[in-house]
C-alpha atoms as a PDB file:
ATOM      1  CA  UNK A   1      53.773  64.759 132.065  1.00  0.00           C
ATOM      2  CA  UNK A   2      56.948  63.211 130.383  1.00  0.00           C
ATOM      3  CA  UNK A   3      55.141  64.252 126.959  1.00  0.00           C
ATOM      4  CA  UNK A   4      54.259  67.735 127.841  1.00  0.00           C
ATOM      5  CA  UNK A   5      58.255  68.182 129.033  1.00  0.00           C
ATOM      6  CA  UNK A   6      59.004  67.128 126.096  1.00  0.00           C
ATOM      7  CA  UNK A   7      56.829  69.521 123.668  1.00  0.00           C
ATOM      8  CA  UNK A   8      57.795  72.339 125.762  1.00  0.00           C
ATOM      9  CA  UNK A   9      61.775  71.571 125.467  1.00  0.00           C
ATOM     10  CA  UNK A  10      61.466  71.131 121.714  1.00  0.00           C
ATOM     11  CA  UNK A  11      59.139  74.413 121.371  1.00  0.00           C
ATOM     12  CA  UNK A  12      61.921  76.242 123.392  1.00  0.00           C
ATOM     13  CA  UNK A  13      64.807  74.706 121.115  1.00  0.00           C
ATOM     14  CA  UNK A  14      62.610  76.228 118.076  1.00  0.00           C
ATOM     15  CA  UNK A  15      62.191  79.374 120.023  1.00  0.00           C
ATOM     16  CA  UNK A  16      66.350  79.470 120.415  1.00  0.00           C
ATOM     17  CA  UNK A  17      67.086  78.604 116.846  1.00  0.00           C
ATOM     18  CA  UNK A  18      64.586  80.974 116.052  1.00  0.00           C
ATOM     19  CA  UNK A  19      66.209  84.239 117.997  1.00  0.00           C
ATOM     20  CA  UNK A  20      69.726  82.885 117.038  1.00  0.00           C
ATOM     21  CA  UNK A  21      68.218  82.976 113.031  1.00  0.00           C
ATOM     22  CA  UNK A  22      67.277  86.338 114.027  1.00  0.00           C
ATOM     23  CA  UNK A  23      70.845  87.646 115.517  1.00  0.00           C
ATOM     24  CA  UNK A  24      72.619  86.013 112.916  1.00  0.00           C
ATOM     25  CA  UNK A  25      70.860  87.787 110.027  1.00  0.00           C
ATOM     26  CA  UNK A  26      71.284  90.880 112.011  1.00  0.00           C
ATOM     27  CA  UNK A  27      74.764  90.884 112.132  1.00  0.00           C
ATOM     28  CA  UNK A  28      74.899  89.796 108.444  1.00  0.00           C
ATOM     29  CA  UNK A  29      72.744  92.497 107.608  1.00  0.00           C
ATOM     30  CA  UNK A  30      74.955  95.285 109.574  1.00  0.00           C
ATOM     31  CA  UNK A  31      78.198  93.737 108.124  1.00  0.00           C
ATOM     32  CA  UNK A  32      76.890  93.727 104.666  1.00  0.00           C
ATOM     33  CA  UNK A  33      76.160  96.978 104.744  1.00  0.00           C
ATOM     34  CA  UNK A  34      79.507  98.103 106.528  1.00  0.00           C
ATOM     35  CA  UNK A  35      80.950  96.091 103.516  1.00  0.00           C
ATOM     36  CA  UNK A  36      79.159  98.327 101.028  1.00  0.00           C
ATOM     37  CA  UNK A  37      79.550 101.593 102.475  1.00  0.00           C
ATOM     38  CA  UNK A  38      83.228 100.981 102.398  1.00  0.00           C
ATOM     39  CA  UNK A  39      83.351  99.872  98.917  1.00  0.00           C
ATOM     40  CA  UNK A  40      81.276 102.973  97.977  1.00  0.00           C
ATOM     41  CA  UNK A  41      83.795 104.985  99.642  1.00  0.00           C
ATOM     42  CA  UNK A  42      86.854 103.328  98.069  1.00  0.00           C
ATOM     43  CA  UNK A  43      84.943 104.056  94.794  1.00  0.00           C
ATOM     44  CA  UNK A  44      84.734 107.582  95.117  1.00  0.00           C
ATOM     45  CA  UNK A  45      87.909 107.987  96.491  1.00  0.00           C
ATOM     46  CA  UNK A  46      89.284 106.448  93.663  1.00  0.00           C
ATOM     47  CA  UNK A  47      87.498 108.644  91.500  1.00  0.00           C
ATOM     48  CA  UNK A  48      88.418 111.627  92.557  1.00  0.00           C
ATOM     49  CA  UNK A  49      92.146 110.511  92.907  1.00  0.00           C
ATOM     50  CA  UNK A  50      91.910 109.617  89.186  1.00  0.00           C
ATOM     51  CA  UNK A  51      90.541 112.998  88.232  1.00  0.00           C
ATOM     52  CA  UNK A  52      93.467 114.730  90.766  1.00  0.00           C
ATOM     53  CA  UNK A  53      95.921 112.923  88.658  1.00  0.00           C
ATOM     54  CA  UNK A  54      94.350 113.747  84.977  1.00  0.00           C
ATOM     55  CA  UNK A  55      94.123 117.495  86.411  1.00  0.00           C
ATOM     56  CA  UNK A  56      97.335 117.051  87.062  1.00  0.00           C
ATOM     57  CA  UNK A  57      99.197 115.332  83.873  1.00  0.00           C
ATOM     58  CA  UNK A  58      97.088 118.028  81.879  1.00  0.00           C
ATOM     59  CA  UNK A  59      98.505 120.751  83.666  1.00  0.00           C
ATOM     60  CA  UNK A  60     101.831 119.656  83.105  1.00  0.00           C
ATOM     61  CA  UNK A  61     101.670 118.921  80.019  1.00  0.00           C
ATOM     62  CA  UNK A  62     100.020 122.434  79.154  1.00  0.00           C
ATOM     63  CA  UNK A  63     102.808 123.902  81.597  1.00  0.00           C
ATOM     64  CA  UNK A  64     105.425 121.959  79.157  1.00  0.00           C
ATOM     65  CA  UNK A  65     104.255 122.606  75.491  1.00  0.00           C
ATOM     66  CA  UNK A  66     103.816 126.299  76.745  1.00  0.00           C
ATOM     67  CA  UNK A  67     107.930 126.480  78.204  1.00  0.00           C
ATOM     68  CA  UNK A  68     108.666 124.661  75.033  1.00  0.00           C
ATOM     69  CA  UNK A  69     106.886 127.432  72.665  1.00  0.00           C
ATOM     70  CA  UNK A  70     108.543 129.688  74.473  1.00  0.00           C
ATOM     71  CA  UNK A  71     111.864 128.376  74.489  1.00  0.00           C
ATOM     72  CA  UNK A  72     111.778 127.430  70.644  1.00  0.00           C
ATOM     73  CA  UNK A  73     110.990 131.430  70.250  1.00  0.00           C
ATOM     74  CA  UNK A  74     113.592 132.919  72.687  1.00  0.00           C
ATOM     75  CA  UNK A  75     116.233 130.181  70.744  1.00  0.00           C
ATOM     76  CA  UNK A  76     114.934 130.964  67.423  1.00  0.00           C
ATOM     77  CA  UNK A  77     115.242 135.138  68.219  1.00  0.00           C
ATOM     78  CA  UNK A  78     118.108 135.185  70.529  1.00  0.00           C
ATOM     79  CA  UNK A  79     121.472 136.674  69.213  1.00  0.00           C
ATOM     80  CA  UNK A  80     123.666 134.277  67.617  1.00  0.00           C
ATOM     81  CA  UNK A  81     125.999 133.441  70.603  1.00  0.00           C
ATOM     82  CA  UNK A  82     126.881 129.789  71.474  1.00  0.00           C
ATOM     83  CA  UNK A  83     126.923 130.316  74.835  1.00  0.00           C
ATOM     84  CA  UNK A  84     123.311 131.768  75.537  1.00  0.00           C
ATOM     85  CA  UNK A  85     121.972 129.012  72.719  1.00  0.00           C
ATOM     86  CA  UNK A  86     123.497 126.130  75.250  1.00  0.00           C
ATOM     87  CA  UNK A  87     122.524 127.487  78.251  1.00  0.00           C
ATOM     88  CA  UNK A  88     118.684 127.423  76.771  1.00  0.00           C
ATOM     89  CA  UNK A  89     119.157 124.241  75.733  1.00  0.00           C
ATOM     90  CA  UNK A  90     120.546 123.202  79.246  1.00  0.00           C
ATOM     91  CA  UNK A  91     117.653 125.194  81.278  1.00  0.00           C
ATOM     92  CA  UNK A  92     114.816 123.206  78.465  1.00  0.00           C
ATOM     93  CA  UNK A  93     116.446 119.851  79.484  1.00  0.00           C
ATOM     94  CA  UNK A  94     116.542 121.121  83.184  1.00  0.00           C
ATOM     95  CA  UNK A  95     113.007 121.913  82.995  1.00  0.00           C
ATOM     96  CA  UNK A  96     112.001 118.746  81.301  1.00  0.00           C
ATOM     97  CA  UNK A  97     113.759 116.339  83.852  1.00  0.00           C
ATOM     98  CA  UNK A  98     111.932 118.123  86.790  1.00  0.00           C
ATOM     99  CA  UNK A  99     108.484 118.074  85.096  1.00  0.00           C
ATOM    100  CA  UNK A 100     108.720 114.574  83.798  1.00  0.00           C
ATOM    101  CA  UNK A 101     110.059 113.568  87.493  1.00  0.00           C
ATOM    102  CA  UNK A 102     107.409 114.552  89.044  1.00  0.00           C
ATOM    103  CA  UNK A 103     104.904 113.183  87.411  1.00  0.00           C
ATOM    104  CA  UNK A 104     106.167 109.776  87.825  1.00  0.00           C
ATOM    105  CA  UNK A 105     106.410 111.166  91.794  1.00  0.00           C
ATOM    106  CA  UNK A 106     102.759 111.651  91.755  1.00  0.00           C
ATOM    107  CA  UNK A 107     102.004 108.109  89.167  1.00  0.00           C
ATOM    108  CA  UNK A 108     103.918 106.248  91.656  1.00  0.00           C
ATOM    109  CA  UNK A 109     101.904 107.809  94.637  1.00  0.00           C
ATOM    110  CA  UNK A 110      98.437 107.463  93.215  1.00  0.00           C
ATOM    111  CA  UNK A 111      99.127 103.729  92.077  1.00  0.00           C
ATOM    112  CA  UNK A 112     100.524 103.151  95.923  1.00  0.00           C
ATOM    113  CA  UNK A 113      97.540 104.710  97.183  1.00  0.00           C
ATOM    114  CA  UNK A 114      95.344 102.766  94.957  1.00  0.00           C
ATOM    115  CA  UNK A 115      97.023  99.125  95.554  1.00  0.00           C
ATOM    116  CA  UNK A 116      96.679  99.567  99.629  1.00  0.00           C
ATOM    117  CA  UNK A 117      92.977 100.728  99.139  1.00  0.00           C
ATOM    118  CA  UNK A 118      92.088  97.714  97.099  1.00  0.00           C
ATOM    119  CA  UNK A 119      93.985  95.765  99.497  1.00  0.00           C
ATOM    120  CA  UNK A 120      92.581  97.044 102.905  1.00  0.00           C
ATOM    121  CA  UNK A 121      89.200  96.349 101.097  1.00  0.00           C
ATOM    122  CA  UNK A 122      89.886  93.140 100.222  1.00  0.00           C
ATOM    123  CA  UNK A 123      91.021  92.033 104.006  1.00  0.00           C
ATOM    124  CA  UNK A 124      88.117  93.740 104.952  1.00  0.00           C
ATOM    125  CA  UNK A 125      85.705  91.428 102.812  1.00  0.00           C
ATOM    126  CA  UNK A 126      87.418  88.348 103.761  1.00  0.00           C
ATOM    127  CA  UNK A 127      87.708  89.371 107.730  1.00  0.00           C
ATOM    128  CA  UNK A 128      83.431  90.042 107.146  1.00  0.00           C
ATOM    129  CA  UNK A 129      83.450  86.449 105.663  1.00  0.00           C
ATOM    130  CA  UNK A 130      84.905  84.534 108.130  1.00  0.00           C
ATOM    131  CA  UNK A 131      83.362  86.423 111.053  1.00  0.00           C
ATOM    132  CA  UNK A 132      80.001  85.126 109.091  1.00  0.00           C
ATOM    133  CA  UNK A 133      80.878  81.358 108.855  1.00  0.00           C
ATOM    134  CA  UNK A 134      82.516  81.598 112.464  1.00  0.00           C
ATOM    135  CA  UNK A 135      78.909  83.158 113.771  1.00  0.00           C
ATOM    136  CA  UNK A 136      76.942  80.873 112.286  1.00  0.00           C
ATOM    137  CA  UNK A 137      79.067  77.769 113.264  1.00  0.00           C
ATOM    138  CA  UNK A 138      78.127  78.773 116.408  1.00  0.00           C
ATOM    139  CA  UNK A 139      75.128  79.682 115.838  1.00  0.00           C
ATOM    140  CA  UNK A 140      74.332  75.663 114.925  1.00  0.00           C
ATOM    141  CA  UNK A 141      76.917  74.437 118.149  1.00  0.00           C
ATOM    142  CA  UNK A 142      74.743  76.480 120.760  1.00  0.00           C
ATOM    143  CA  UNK A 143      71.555  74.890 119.296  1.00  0.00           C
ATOM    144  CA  UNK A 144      72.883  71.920 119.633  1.00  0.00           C
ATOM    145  CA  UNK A 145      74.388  72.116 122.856  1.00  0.00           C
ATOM    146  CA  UNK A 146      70.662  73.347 123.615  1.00  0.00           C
ATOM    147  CA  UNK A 147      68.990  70.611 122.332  1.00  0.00           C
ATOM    148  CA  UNK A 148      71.629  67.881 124.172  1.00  0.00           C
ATOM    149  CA  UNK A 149      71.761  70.207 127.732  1.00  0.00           C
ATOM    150  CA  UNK A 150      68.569  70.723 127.742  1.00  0.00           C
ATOM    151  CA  UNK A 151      67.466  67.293 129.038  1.00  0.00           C
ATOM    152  CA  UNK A 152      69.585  67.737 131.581  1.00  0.00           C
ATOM    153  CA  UNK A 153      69.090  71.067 133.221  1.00  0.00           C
ATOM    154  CA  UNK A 154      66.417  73.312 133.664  1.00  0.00           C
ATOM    155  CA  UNK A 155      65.238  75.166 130.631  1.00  0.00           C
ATOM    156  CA  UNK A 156      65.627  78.945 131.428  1.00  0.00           C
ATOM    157  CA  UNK A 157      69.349  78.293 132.973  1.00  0.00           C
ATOM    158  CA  UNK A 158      69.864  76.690 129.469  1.00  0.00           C
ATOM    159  CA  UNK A 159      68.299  79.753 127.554  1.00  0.00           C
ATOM    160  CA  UNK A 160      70.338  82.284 129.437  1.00  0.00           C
ATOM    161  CA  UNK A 161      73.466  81.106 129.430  1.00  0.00           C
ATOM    162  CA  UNK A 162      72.910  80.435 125.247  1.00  0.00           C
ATOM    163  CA  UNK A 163      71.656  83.872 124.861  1.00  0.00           C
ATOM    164  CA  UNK A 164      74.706  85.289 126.691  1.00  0.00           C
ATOM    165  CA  UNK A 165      77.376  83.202 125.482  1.00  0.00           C
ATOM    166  CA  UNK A 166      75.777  83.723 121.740  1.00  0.00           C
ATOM    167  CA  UNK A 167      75.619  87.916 122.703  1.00  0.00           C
ATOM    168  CA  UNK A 168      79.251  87.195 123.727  1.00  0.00           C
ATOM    169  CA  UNK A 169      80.658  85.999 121.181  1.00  0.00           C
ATOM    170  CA  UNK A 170      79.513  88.396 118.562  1.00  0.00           C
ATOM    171  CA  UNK A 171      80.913  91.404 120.361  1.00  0.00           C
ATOM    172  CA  UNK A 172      84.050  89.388 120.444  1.00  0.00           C
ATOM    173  CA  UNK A 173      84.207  88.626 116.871  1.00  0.00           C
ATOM    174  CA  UNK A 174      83.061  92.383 116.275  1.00  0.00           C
ATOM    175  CA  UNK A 175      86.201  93.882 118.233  1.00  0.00           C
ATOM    176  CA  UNK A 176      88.506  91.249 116.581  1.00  0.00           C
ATOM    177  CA  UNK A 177      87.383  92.736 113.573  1.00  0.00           C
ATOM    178  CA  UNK A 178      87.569  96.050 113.916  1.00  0.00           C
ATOM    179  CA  UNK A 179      91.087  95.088 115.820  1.00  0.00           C
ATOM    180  CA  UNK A 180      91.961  93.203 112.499  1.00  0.00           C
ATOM    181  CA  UNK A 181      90.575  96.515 110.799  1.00  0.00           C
ATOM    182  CA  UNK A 182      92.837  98.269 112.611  1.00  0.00           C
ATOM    183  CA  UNK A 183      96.292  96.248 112.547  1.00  0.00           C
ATOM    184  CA  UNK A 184      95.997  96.368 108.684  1.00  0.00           C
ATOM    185  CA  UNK A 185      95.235  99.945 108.557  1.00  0.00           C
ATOM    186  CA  UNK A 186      98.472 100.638 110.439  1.00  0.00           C
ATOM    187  CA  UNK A 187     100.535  98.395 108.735  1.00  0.00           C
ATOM    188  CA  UNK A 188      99.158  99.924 105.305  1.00  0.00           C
ATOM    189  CA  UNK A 189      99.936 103.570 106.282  1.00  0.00           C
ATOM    190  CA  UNK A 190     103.331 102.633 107.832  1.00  0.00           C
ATOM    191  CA  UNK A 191     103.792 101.144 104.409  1.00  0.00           C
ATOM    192  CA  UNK A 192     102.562 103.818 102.480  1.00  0.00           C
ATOM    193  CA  UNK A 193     104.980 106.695 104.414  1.00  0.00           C
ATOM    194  CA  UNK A 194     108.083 104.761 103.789  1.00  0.00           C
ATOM    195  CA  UNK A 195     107.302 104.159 100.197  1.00  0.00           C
ATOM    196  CA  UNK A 196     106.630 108.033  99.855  1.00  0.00           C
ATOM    197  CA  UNK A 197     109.754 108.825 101.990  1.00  0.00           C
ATOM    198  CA  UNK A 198     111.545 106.492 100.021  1.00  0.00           C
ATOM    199  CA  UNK A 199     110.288 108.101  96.347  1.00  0.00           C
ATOM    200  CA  UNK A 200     110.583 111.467  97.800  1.00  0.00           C
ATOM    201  CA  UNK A 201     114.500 110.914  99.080  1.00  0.00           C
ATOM    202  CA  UNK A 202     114.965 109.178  95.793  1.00  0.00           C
ATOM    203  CA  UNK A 203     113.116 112.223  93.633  1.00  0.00           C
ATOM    204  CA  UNK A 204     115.252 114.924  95.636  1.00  0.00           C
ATOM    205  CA  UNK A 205     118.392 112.603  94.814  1.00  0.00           C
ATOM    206  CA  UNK A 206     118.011 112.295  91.045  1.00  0.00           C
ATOM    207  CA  UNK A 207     117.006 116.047  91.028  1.00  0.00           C
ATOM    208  CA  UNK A 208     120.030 117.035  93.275  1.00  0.00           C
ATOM    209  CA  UNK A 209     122.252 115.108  90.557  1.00  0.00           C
ATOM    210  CA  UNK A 210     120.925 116.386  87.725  1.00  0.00           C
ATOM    211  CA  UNK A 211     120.754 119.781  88.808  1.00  0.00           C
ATOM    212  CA  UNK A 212     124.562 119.527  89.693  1.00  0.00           C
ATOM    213  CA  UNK A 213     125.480 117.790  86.430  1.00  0.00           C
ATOM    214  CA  UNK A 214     124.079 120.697  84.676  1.00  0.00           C
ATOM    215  CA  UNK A 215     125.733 123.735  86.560  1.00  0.00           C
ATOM    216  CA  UNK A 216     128.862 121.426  85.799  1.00  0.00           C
ATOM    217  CA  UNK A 217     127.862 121.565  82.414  1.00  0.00           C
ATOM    218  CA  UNK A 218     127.126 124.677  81.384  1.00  0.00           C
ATOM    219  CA  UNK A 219     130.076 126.018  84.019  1.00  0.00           C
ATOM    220  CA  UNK A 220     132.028 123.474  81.514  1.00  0.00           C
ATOM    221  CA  UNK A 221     130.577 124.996  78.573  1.00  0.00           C
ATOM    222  CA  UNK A 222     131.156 128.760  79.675  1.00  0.00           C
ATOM    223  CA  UNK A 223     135.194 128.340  80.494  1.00  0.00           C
ATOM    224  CA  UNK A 224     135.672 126.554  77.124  1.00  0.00           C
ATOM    225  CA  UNK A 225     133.667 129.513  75.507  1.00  0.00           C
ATOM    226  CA  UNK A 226     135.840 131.878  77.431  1.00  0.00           C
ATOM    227  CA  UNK A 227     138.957 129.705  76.678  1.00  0.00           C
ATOM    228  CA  UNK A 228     138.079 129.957  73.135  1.00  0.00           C
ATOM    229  CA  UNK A 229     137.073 133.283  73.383  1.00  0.00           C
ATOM    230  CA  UNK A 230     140.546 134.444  74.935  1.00  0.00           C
ATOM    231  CA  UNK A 231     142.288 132.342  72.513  1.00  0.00           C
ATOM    232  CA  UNK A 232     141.041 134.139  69.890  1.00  0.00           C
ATOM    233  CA  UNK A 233     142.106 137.125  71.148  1.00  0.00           C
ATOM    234  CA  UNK A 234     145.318 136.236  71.416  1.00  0.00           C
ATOM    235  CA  UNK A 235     145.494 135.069  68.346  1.00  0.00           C
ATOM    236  CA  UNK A 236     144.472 137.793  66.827  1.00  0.00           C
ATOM    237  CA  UNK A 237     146.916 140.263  68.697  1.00  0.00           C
ATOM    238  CA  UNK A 238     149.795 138.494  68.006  1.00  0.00           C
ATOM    239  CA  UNK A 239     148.899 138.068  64.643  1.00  0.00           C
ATOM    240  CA  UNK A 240     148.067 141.934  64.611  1.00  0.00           C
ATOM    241  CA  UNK A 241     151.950 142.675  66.766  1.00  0.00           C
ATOM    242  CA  UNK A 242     153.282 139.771  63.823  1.00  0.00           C
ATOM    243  CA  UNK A 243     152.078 142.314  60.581  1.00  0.00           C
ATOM    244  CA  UNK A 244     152.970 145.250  62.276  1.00  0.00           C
ATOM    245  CA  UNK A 245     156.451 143.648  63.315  1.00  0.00           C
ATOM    246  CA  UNK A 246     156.712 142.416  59.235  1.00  0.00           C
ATOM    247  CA  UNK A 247     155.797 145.737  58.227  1.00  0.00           C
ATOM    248  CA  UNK A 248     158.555 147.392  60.168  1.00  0.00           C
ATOM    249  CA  UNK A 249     161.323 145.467  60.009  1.00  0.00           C
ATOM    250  CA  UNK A 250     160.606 144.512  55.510  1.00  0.00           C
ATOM    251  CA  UNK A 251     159.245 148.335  54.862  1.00  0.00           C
ATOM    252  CA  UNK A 252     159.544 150.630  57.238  1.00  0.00           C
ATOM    253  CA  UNK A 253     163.438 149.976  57.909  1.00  0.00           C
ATOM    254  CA  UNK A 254     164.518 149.398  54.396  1.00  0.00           C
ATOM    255  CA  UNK A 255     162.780 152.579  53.310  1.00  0.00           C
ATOM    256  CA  UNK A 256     164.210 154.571  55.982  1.00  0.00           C
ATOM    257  CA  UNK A 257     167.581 153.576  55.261  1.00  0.00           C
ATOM    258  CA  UNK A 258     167.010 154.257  51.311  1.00  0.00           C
ATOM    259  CA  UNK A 259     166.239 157.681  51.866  1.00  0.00           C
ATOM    260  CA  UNK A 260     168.630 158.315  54.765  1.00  0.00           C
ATOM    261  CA  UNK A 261     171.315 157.303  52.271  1.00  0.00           C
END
């Protein structure tokens, strides 16, 4: 009798290991695949956020040689005045600035967006690896606490209470990963906002700035033309009132006073 017990605990232990064997690849199988459809869509994500950004520098830069032809032609045909040559000149640069800041604005995005990706993916594999070694630690404990409990109570009790505690643990080491999952998917988007917030308040900054340094500029530019312009003027006036005034006092006068006498 003693022998029979004994067969029929160890074919139960194999029948345990067994079903554990079973779960274990199960979960390995469902997490390996999780893994892979999230790398896939990383992937193409990636891929389309690389062509979004080449779409993008090429449109620029088509949008850029086109303002420059087009500037070069209105400064090459444009009348001759100093004024209207620096304000092209100023609106170019202007133009330039703006262009050339935002595409760093949208480099500086994509490369953000990339980074987190890669790292969410990476926390993701090595969350799916440890939930791995921790199941299959304990897949080995329970059978061992099988094979040492089992002498000592009644088979079934013993095969329950494994096949609960082992059903058990993996939907607790599922929800702490998809808790994990989540935690670094809010942390990564709470990073990601205040990086954009913080490039966007720095973008509108710089542009602020540099839009105000050139209307001082060119308001600069325009009062010394107009200084200059008046100055001239004047210039020429009283140089004009000067001749007339030489003119009639050294000819007119003496002449008049000749023939009057």
């Amino acid at each position: 009798m003693e022998a029979y017990l004994k067969i029929y605990v160890f074919l139960v232990s194999i029948n345990t290991f067994f079903s554990l064997v079973v779960v274990v690849v199960v979960v390995v199988v469902v997490v390996v695949v999780v893994v892979v459809v999230e790398v896939v869509v990383v992937v193409v994500v990636v891929v389309v956020v690389v062509v979004i950004v080449v779409e993008v520098v090429v449109v620029v830069l088509v949008v850029v040689v086109v303002a420059v032809i087009v500037v070069v032609a209105l400064y090459k045909y444009s009348s001759s005045s100093s004024s209207i040559s620096i304000v092209v000149v100023v609106v170019v640069v202007v133009f330039v600035v703006v262009v050339l800041v935002a595409v760093v604005v949208v480099v500086v995005v994509v490369v953000v967006v990339v980074v987190v990706v890669v790292v969410v993916v990476v926390v993701v594999v090595e969350v799916v690896v440890v939930v791995v070694v921790v199941v299959i630690v304990v897949v080995v404990v329970v059978f061992l606490v099988v094979v040492v409990v089992v002498q000592l109570y009644e088979v079934e009790v013993v095969v329950v209470v494994v096949c609960v505690f082992v059903v058990v643990v993996v939907v607790v080491v599922i929800v702490l990963l998809y808790v994990v999952k989540v935690v670094v998917v809010v942390v990564v988007v709470v990073v990601v906002v205040v990086v954009v917030v913080v490039v966007v308040v720095v973008v509108v900054v710089v542009v602020v700035v540099v839009v105000v340094v050139v209307v001082v500029v060119v308001a600069v530019v325009l009062v010394v033309v107009v200084v200059v312009v008046v100055f001239v003027v004047v210039v020429v006036i009283a140089g004009f009132v000067v001749v007339v005034v030489v003119v009639v006092v050294v000819v007119v006068i003496p002449c008049r006073t000749t023939l009057g006498t």
